[in-house]
N, C-alpha and C. Protein backbone atom coordinates (compact mmCIF):
# COMPACT_ATOMS: atom_id res chain seq x y z
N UNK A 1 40.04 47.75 56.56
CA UNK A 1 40.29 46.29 56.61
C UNK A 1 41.75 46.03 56.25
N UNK A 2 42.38 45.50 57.07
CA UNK A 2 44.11 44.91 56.88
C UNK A 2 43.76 44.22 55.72
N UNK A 3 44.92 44.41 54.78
CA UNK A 3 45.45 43.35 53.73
C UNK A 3 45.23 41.72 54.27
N UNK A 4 46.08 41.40 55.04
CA UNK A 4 45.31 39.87 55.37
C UNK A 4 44.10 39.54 55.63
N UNK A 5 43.42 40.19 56.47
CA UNK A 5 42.11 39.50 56.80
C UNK A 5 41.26 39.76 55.34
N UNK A 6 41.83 40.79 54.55
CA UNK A 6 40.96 41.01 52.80
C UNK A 6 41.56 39.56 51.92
N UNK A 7 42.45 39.17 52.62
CA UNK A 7 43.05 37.71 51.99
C UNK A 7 42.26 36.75 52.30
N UNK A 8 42.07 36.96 53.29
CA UNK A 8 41.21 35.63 53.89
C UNK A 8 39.53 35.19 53.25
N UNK A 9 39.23 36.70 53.28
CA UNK A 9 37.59 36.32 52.71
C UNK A 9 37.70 36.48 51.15
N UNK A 10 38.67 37.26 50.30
CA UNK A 10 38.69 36.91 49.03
C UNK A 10 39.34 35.60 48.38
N UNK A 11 40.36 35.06 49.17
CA UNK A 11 41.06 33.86 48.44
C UNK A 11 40.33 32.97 49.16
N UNK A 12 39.74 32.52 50.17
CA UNK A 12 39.33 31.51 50.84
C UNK A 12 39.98 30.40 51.65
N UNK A 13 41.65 31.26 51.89
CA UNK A 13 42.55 30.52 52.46
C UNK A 13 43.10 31.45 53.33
N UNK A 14 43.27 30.98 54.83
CA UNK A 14 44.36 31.99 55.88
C UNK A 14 45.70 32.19 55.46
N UNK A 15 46.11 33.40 55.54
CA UNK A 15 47.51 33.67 55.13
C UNK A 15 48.34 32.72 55.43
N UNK A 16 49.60 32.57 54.54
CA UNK A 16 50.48 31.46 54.82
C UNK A 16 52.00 32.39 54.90
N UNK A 17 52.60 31.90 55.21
CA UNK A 17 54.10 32.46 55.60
C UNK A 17 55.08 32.99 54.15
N UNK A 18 55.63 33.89 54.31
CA UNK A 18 56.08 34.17 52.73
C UNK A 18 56.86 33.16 52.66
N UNK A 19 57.31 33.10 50.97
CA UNK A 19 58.49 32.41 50.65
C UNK A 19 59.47 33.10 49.93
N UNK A 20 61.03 32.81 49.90
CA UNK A 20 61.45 33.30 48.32
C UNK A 20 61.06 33.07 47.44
N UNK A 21 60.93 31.64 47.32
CA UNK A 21 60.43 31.14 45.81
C UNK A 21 58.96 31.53 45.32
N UNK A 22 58.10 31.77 46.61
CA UNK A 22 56.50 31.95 45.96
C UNK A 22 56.37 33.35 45.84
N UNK A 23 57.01 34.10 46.25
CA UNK A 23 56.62 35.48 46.45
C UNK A 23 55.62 36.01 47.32
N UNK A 24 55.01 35.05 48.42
CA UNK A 24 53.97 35.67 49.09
C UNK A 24 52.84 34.51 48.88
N UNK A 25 52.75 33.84 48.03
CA UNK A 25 51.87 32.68 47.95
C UNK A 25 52.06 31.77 49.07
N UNK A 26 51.28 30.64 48.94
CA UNK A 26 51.42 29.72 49.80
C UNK A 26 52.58 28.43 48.94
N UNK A 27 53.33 28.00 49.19
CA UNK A 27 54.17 26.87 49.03
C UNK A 27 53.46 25.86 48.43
N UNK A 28 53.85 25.59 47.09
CA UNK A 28 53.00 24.40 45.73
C UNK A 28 52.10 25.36 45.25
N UNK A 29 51.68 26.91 45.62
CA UNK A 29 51.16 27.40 44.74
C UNK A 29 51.13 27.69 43.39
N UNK A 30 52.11 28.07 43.36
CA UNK A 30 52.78 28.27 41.45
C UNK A 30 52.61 27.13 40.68
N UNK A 31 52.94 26.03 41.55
CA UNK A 31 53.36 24.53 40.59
C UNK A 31 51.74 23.59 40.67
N UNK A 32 50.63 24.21 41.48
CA UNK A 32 49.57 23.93 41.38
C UNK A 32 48.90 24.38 39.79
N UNK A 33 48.81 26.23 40.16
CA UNK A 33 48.66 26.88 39.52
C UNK A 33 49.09 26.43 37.63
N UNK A 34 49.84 26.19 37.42
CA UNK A 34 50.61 25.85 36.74
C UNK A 34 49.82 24.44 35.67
N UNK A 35 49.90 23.40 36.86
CA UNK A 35 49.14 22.35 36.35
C UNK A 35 47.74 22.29 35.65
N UNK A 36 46.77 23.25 36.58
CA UNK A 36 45.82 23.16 36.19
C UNK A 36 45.50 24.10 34.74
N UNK A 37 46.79 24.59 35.29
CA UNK A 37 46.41 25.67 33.39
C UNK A 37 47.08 25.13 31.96
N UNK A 38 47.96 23.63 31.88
CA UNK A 38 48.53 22.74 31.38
C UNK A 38 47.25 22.34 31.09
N UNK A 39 46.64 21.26 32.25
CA UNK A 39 45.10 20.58 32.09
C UNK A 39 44.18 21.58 31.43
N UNK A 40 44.14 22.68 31.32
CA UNK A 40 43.05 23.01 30.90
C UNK A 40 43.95 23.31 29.29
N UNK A 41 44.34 23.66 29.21
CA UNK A 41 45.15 23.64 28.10
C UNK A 41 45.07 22.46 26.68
N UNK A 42 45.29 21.61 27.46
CA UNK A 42 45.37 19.99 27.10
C UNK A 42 43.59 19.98 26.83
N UNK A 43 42.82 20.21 27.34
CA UNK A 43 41.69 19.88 27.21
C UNK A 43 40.89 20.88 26.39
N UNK A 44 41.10 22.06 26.12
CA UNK A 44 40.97 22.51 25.06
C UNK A 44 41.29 22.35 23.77
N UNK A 45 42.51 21.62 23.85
CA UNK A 45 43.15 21.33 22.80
C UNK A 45 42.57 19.99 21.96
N UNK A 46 42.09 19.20 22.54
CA UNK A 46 41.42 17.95 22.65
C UNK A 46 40.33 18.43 21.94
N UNK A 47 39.78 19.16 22.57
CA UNK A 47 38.20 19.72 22.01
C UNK A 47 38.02 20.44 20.63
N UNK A 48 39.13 21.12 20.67
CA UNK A 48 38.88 21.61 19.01
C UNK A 48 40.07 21.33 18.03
N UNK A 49 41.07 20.36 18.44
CA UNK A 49 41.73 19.81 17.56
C UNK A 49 41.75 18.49 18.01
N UNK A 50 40.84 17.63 17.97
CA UNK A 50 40.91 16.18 18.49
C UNK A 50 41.61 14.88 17.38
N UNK A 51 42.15 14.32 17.90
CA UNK A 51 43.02 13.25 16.76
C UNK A 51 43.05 11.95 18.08
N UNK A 52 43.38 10.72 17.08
CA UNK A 52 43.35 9.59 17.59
C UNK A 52 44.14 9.08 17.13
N UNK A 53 44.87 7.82 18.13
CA UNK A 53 46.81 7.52 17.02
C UNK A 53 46.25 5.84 17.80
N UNK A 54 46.53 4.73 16.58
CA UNK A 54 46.42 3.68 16.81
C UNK A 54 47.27 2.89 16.40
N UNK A 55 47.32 1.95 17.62
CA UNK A 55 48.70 0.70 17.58
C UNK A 55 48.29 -0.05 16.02
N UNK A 56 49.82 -0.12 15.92
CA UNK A 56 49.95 -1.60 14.66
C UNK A 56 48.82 -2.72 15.01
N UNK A 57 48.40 -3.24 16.36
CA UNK A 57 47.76 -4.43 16.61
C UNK A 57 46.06 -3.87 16.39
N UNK A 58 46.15 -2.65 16.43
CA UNK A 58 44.89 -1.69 16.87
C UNK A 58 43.62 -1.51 15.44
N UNK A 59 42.25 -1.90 15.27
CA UNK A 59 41.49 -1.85 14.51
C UNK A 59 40.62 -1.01 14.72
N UNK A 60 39.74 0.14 14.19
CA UNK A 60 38.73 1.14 14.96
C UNK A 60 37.50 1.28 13.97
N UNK A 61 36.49 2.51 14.45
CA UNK A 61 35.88 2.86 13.54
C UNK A 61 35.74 4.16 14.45
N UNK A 62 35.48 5.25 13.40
CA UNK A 62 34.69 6.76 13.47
C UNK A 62 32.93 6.46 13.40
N UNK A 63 33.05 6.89 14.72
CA UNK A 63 30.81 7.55 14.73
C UNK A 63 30.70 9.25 14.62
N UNK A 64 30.13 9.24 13.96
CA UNK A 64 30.27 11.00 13.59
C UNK A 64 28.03 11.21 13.97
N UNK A 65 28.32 12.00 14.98
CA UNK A 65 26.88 12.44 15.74
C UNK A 65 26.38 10.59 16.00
N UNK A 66 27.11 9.91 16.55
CA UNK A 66 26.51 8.54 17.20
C UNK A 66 26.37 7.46 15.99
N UNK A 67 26.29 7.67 14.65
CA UNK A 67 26.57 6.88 13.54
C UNK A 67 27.54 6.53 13.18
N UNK A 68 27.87 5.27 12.54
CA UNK A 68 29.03 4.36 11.83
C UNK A 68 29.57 5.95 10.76
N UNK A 69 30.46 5.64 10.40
CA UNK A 69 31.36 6.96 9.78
C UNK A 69 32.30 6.36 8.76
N UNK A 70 33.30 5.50 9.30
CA UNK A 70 34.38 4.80 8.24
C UNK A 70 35.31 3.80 9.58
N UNK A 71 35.70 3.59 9.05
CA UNK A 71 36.81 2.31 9.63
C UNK A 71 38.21 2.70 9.49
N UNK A 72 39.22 2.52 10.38
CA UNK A 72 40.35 2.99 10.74
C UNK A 72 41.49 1.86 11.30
N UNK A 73 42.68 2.17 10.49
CA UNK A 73 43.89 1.24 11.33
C UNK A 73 44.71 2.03 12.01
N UNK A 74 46.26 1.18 11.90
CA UNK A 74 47.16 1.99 12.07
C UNK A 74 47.70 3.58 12.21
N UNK A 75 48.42 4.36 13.05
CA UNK A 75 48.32 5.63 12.26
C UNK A 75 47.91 6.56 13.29
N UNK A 76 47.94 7.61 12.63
CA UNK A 76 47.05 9.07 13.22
C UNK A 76 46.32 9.55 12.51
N UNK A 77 45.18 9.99 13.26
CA UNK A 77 43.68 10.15 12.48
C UNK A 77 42.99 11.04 13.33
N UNK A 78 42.43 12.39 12.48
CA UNK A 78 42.48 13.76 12.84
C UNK A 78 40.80 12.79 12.88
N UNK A 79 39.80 13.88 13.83
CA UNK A 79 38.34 14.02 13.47
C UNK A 79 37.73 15.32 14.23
N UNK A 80 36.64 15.28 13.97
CA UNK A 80 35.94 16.71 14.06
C UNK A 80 36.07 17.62 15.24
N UNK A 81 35.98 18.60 15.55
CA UNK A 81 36.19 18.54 17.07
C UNK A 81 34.50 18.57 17.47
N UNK A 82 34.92 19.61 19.09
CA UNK A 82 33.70 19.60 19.66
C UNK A 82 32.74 18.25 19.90
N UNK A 83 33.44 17.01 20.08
CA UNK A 83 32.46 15.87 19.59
C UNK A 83 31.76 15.26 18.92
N UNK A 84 31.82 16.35 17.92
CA UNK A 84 31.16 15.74 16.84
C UNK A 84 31.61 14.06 16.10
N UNK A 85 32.70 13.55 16.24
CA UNK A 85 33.12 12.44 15.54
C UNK A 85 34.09 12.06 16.86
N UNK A 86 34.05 10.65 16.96
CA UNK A 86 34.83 10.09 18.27
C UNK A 86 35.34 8.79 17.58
N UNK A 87 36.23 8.01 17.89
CA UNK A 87 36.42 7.20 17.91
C UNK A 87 36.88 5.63 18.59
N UNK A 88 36.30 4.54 18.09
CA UNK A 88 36.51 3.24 19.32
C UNK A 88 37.36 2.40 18.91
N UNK A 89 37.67 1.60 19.02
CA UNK A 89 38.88 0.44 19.26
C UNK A 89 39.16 -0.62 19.50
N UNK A 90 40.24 -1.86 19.13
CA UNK A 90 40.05 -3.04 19.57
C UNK A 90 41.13 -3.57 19.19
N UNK A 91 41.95 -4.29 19.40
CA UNK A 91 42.85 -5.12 19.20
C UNK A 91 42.38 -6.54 18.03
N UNK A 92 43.12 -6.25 17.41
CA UNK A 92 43.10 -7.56 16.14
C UNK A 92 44.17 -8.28 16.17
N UNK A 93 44.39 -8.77 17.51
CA UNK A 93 45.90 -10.03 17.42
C UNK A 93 45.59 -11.06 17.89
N UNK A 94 46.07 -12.19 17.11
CA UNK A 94 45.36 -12.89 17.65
C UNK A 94 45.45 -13.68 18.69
N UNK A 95 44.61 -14.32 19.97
CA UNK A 95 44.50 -14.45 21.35
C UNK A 95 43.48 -15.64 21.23
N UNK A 96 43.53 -16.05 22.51
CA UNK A 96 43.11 -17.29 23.04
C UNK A 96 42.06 -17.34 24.46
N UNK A 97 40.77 -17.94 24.20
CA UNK A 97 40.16 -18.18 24.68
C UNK A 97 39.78 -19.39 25.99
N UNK A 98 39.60 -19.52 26.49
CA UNK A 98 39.21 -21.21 27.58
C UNK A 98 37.98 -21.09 28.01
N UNK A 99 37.05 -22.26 27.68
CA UNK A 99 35.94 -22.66 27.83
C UNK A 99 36.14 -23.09 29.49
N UNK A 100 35.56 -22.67 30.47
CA UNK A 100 35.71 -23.33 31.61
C UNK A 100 34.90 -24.91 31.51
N UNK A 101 35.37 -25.61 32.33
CA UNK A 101 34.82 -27.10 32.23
C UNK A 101 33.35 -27.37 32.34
N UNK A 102 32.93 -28.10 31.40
CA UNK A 102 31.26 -27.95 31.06
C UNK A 102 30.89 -29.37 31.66
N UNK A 103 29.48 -29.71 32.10
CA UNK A 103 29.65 -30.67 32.64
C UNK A 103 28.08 -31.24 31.95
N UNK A 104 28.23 -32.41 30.76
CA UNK A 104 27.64 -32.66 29.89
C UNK A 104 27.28 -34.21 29.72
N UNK A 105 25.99 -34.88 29.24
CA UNK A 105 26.04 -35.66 29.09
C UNK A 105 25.42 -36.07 27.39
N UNK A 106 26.16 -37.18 27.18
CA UNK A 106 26.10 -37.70 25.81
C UNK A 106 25.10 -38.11 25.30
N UNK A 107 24.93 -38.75 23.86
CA UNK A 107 23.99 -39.38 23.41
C UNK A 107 23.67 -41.18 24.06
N UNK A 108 24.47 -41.53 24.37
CA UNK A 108 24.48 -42.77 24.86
C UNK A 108 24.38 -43.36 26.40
N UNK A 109 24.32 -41.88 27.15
CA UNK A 109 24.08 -41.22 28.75
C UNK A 109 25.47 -41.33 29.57
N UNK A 110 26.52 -41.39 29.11
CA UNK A 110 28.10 -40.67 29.86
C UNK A 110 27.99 -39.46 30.17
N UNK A 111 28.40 -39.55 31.15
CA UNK A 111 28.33 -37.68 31.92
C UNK A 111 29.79 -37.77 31.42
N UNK A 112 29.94 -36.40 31.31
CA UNK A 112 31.32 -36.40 30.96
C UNK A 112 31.67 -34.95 31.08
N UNK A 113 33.22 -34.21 31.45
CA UNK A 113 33.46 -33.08 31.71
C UNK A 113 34.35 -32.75 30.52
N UNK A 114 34.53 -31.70 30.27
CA UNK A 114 34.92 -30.92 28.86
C UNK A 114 35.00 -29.48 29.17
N UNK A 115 36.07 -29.17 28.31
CA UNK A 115 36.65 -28.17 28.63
C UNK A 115 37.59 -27.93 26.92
N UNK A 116 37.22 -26.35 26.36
CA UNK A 116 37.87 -26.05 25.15
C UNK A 116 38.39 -25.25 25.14
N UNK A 117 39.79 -25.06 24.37
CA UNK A 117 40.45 -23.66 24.28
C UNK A 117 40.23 -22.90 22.46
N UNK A 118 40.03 -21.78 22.83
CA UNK A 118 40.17 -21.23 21.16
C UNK A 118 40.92 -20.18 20.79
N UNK A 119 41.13 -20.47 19.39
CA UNK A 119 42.20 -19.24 19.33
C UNK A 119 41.52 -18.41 18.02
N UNK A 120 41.63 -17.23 18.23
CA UNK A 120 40.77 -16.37 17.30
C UNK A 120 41.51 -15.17 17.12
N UNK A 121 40.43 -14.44 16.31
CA UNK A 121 41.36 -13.19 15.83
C UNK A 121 39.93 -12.49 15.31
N UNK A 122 40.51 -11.08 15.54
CA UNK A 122 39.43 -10.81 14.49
C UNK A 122 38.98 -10.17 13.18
N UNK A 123 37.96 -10.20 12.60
CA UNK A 123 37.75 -10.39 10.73
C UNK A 123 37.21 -9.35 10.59
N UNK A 124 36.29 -8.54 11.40
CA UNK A 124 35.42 -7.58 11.26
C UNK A 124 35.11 -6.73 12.13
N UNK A 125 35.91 -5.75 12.22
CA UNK A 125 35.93 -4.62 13.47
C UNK A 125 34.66 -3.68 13.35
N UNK A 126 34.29 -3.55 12.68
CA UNK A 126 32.54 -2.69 12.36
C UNK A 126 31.72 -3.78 13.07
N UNK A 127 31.50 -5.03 13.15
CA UNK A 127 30.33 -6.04 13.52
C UNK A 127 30.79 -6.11 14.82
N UNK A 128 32.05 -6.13 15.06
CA UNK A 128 32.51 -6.62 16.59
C UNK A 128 31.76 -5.39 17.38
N UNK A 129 32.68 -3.99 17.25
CA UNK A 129 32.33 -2.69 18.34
C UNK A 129 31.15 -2.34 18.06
N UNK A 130 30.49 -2.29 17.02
CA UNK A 130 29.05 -2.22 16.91
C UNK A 130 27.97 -2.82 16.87
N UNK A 131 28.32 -4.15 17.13
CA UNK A 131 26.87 -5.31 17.48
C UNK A 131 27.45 -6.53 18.32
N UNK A 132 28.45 -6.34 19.02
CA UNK A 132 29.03 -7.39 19.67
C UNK A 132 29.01 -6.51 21.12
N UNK A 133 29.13 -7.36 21.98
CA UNK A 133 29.36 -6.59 23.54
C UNK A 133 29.94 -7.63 23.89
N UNK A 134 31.58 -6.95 24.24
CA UNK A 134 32.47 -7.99 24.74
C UNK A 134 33.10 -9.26 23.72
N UNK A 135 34.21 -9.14 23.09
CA UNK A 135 34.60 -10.14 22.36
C UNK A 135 35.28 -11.76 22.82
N UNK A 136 35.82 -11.56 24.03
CA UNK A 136 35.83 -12.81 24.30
C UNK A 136 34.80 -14.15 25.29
N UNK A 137 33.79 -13.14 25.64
CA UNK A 137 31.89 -13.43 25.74
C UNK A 137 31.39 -13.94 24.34
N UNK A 138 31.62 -13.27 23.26
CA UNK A 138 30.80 -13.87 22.74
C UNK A 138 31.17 -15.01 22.13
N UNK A 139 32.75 -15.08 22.10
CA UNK A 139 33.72 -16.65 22.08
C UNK A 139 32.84 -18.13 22.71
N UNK A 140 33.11 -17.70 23.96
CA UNK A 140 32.78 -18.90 25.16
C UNK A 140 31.30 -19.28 24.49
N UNK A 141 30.70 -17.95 24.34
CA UNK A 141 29.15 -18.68 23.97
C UNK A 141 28.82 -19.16 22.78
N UNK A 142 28.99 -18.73 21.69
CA UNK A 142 29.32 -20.25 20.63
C UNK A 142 29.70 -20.94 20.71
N UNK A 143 31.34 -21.22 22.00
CA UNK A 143 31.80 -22.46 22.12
C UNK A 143 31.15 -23.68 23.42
N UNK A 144 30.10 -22.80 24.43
CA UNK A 144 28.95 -23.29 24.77
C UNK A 144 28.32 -23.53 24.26
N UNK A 145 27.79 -23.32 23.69
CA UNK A 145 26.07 -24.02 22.59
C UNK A 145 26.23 -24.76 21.68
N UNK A 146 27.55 -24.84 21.28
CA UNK A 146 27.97 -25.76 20.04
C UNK A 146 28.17 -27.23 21.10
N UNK A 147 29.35 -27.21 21.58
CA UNK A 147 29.66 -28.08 22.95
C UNK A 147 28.30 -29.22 23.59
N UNK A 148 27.10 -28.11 23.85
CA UNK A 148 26.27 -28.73 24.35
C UNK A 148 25.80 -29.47 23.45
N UNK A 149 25.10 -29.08 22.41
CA UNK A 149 24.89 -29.60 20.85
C UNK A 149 25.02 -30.61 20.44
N UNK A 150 26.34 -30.51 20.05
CA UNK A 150 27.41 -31.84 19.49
C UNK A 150 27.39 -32.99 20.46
N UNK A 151 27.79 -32.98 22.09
CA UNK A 151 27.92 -34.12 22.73
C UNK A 151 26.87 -34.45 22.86
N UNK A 152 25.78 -33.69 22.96
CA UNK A 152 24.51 -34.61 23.24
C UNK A 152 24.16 -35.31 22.34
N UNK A 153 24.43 -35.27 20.57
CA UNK A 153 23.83 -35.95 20.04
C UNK A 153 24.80 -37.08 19.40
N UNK A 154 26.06 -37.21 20.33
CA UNK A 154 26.96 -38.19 19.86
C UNK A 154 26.76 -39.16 20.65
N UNK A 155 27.43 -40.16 20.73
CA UNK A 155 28.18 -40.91 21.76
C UNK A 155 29.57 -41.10 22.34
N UNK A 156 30.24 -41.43 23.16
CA UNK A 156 30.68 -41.26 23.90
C UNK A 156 32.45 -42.01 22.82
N UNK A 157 32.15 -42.93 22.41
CA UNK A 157 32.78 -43.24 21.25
C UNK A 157 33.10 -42.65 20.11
N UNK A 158 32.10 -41.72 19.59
CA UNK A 158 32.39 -40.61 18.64
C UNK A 158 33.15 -39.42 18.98
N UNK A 159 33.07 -39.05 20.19
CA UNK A 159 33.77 -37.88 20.86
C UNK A 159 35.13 -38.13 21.16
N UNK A 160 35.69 -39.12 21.56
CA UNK A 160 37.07 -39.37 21.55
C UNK A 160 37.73 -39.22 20.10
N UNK A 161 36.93 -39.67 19.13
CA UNK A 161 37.64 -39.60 17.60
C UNK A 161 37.76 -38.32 17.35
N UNK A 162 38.79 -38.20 16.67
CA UNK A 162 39.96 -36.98 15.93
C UNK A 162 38.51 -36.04 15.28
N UNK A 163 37.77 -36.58 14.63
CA UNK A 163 37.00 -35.92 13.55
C UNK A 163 35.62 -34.94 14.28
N UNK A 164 35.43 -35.67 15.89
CA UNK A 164 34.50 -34.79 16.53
C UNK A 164 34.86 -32.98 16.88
N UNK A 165 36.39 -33.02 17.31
CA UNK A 165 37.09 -31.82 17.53
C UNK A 165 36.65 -31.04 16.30
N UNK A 166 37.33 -31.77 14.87
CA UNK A 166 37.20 -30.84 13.69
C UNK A 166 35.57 -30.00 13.42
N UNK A 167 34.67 -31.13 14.19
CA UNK A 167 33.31 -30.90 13.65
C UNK A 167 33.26 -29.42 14.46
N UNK A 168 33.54 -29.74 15.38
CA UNK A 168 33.19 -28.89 16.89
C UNK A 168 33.86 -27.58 16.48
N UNK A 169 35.01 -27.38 15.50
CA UNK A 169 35.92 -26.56 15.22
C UNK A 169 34.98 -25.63 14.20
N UNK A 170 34.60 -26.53 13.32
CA UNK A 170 33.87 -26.07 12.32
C UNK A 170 32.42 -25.03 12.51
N UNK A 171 31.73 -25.80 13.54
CA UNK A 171 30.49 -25.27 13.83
C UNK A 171 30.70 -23.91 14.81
N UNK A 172 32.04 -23.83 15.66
CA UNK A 172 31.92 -22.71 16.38
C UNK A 172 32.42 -21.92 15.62
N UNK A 173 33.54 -21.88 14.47
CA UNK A 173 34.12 -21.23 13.92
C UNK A 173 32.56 -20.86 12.92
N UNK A 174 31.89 -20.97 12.33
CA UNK A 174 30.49 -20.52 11.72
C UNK A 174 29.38 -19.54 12.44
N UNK A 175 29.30 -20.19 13.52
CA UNK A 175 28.73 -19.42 14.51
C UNK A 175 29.67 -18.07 15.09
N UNK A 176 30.61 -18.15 15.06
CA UNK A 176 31.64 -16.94 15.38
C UNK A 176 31.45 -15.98 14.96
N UNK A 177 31.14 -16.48 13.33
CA UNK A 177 31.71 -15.22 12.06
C UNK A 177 31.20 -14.25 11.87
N UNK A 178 29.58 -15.10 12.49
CA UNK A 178 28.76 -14.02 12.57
C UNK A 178 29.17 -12.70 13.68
N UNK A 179 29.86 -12.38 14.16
CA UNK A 179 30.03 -11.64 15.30
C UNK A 179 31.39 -10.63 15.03
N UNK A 180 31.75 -11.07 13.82
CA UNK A 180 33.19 -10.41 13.81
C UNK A 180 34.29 -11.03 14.00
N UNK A 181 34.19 -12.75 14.55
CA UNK A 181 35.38 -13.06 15.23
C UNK A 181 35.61 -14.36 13.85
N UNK A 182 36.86 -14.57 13.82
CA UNK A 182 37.61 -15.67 13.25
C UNK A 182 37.73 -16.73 14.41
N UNK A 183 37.13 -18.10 14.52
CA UNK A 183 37.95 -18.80 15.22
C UNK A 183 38.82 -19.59 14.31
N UNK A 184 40.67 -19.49 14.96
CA UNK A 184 41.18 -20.18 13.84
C UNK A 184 41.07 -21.86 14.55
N UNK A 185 41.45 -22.14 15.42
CA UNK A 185 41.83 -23.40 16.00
C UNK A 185 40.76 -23.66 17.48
N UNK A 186 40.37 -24.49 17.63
CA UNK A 186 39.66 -25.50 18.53
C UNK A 186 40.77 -26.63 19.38
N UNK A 187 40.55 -26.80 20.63
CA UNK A 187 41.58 -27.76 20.96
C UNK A 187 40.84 -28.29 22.55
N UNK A 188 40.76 -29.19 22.64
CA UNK A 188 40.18 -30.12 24.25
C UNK A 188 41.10 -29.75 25.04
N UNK A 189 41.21 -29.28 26.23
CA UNK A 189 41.52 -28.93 27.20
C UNK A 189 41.46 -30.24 28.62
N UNK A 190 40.38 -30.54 28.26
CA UNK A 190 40.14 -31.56 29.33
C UNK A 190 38.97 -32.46 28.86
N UNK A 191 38.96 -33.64 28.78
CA UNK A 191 37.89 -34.27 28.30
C UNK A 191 38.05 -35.67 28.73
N UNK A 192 36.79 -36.52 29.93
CA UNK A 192 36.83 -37.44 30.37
C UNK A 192 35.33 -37.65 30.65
N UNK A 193 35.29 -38.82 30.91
CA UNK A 193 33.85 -39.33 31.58
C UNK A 193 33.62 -39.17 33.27
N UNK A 194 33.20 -38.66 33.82
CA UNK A 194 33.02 -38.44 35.21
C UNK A 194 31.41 -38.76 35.53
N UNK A 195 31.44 -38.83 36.98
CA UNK A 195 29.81 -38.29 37.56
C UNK A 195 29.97 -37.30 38.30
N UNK A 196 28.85 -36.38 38.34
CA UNK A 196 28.92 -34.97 38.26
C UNK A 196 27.79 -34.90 39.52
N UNK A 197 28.25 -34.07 40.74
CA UNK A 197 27.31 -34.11 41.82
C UNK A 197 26.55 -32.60 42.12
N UNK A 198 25.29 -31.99 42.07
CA UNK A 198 25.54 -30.39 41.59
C UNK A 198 25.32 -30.32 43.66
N UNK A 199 26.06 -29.44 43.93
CA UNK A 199 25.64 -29.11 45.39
C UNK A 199 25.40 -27.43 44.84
N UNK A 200 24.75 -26.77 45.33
CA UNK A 200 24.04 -25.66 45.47
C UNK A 200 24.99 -24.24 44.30
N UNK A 201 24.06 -25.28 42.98
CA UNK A 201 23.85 -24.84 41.70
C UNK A 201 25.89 -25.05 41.00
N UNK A 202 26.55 -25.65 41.85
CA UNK A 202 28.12 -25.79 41.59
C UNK A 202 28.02 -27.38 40.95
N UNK A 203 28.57 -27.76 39.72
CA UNK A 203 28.79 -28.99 39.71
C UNK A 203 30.56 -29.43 40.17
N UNK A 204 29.91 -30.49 40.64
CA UNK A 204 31.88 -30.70 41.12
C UNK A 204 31.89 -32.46 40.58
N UNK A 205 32.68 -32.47 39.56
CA UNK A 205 32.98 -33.97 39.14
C UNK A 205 33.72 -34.51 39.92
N UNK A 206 33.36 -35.99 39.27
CA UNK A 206 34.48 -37.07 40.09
C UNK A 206 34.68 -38.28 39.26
N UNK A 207 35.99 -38.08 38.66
CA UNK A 207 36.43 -39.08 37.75
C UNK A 207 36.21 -40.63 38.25
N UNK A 208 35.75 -41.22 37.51
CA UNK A 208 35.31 -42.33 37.06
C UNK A 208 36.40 -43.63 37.31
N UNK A 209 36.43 -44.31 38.38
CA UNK A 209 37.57 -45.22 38.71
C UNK A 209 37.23 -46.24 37.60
């Protein structure tokens, strides 16, 4: 059997043309070659010396075999290898939320459209990554249920006053805390009396001449 055709059925590639630079390889061989033994390299390395490096903005915790472990900031932070201990993550800066426009009616029967922005941060990185799914989900939905809440059992006169916002501030910021999140500030975005027409499950307002 010729040397090439023993090339062919052992490497699984038809001979390719020599080179200087490859020595007889095929051209990107070496620098293939090369890579994948970097990658595997890298990924060994991972596996039995694993570490985790987190931003200044960055809050975490260690699960060691799928359990809570300890809590982590800033820094570099060695853990077990082989998988045994992993770690998750989240940003603690604080950011801003928008209630898309809710379309609600009052205690006194004003339809009216509303819309809130919030600004939060967060207090408790163990409650958030481990009993929260999704942190700025679970924003909107305290600031839904509170929203619905409050206007329905006001009137339409009470909601324009300064002191409804604070209430509204208060009750989502309570409902938040539970979750890990701080809300610091509450603010109306949009807030008017409209009639509200639903065409196929969409409400689309129309301000009130």
């Amino acid at each position: 059997m010729s040397t090439s055709t023993y090339s062919v059925l052992r490497l699984g590639f038809f001979p390719q043309p020599k080179t200087p630079l490859t020595g007889g390889r095929p051209a990107g061989h070496t620098q293939m070659v090369l890579e994948r033994a970097i990658d595997l390299w890298l990924a060994v390395w991972r596996g039995l010396v694993p570490f985790v490096v987190l931003d200044q903005y960055e809050r975490g915790v260690v699960l060691r075999f799928g359990k809570y472990r300890r809590d982590i900031g800033p820094g570099w932070w060695w853990l077990l290898p082989l998988g045994i201990e992993k770690a998750i993550s989240d940003s603690v800066a604080v950011s801003t939320t928008t209630l898309p426009p809710q379309s609600l009616t009052t205690k006194d029967g004003h339809s009216v459209v509303v819309s809130l922005v919030l600004t939060h941060r967060v207090h408790d990185i163990r409650v958030l990554l481990l009993e929260v799914e999704g942190k700025d989900q679970a924003c909107l939905d305290c600031a839904a249920g509170v929203l619905a809440l409050e206007i329905s059992s006001h009137g339409w006169a009470e909601i324009v006053h300064a002191d409804f916002l604070t209430a509204v501030h208060r009750s989502v910021r309570k409902r938040a805390f539970r979750y890990g999140i701080e809300v610091l500030a509450a603010a109306f975005s949009d807030l008017q009396r409209c009639k509200s027409f639903r065409i196929l499950g969409v409400d689309k307002p129309t301000q009130r001449s």
